[in-house]
Protein backbone atom coordinates (compact mmCIF):
# COMPACT_ATOMS: atom_id res chain seq x y z
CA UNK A 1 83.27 54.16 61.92
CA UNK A 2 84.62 51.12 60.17
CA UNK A 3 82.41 51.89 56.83
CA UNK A 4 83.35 54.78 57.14
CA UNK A 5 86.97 53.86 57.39
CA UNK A 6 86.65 51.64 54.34
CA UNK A 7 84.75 54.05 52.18
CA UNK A 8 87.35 56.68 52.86
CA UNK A 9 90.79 55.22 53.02
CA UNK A 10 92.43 52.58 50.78
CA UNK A 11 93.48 49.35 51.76
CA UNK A 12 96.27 49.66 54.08
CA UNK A 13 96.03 53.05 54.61
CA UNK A 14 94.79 53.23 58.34
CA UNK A 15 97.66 50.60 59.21
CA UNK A 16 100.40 53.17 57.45
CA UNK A 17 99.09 56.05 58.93
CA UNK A 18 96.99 55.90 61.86
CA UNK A 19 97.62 59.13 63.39
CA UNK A 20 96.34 60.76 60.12
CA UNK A 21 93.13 58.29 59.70
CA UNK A 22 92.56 58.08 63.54
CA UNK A 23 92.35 61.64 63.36
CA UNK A 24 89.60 62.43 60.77
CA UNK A 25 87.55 59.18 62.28
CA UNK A 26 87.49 60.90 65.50
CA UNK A 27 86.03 64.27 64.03
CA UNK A 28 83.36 62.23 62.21
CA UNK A 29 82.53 60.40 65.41
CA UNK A 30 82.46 63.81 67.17
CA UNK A 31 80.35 65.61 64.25
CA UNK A 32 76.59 66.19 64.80
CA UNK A 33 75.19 62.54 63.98
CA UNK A 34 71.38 63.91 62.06
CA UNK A 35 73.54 66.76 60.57
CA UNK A 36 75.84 64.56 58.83
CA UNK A 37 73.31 61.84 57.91
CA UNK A 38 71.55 64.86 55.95
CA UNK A 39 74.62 65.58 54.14
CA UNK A 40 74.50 62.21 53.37
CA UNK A 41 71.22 62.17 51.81
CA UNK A 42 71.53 65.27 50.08
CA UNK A 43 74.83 63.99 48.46
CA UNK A 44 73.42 60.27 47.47
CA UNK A 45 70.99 62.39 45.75
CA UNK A 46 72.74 65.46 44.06
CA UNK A 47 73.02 63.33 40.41
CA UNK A 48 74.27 65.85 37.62
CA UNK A 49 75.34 63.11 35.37
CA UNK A 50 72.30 64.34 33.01
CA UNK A 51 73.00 67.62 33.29
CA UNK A 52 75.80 69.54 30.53
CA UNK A 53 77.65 71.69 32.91
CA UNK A 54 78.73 75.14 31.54
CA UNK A 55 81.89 76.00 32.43
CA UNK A 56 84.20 78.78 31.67
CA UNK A 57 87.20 77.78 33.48
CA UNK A 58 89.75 74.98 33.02
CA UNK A 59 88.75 72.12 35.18
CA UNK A 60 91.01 69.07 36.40
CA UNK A 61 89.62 65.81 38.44
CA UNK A 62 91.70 63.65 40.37
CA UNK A 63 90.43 60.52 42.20
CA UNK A 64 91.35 57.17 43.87
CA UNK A 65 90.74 54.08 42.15
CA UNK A 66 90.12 52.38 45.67
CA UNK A 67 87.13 55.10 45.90
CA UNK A 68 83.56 52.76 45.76
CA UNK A 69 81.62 56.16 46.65
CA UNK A 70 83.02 58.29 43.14
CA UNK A 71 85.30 55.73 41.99
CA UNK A 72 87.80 56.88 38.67
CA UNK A 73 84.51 55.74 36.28
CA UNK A 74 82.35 58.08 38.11
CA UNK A 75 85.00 60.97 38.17
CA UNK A 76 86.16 60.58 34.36
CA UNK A 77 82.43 60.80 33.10
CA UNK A 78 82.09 64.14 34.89
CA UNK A 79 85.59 65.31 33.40
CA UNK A 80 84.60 63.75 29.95
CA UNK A 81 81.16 66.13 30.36
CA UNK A 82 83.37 69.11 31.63
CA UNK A 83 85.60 68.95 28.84
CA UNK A 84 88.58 68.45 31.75
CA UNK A 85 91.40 66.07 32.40
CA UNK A 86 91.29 63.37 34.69
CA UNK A 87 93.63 62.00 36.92
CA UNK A 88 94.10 58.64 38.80
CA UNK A 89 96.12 59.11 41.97
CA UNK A 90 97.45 55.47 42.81
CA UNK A 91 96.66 53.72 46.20
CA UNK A 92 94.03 56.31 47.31
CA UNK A 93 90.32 56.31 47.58
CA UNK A 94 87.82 59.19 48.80
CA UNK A 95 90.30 61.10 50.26
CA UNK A 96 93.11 61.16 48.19
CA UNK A 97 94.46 64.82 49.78
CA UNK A 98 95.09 62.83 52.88
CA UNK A 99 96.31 59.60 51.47
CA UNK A 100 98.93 61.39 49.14
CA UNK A 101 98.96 64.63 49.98
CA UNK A 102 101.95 65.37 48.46
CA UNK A 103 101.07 63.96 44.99
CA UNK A 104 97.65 65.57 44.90
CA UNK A 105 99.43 69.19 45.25
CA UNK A 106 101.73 67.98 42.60
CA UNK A 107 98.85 67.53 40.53
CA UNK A 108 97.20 70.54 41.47
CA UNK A 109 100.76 72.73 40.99
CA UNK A 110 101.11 71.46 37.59
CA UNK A 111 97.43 72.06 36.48
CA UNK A 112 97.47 75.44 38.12
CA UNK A 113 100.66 76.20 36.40
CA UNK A 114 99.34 74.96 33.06
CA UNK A 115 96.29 77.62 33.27
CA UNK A 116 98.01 80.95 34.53
């Protein structure tokens, strides 16, 4: 649980917010153990950085620069390869829609709005 905790929140964030954290730490502990260790796997080894996605539709990234797992570096080369823009969303890491919730819709809105 605590790598866990520190690949998914950012510094502080657990301390702020505990009932949010304490929350999704508890369904992790609570998911199937060999089911999410496959997940696991199959994500540390799903690489499409040498792939040229085709895409038809607008695309936006957003990530945390606290995020070791797909850090902003990680994220902008995919949106650089997509053709999308990418967005930084301050004092977050993996899971930015909890951390800032409210300024990852903002960003979402306003690319959504952008596209209609």
């Amino acid at each position: 649980m605590i790598n866990s905790a520190k690949l998914w929140f950012a510094p502080d964030f657990l301390a702020n917010n505990a009932e949010a954290g304490t929350a999704l730490l508890h369904d992790l502990q609570n998911a199937d153990r060999l089911s999410y260790a496959a997940a696991c796997r199959s994500l540390a080894t799903f690489d499409l950085r040498d792939t040229k996605p085709e895409t038809k539709v607008p695309v936006q990234t957003l990530s945390g620069p606290s995020d070791v797992v797909t850090g902003p570096e990680t994220v902008q080369e995919l949106a650089d390869k997509l053709g999308a823009r990418h967005e930084t969303v301050a004092n977050t890491s993996h899971l930015l829609a909890v951390e800032a919730p409210q300024v990852t819709a903002e960003h979402i809105s306003r690319f959504i709005s952008a596209h209609r």
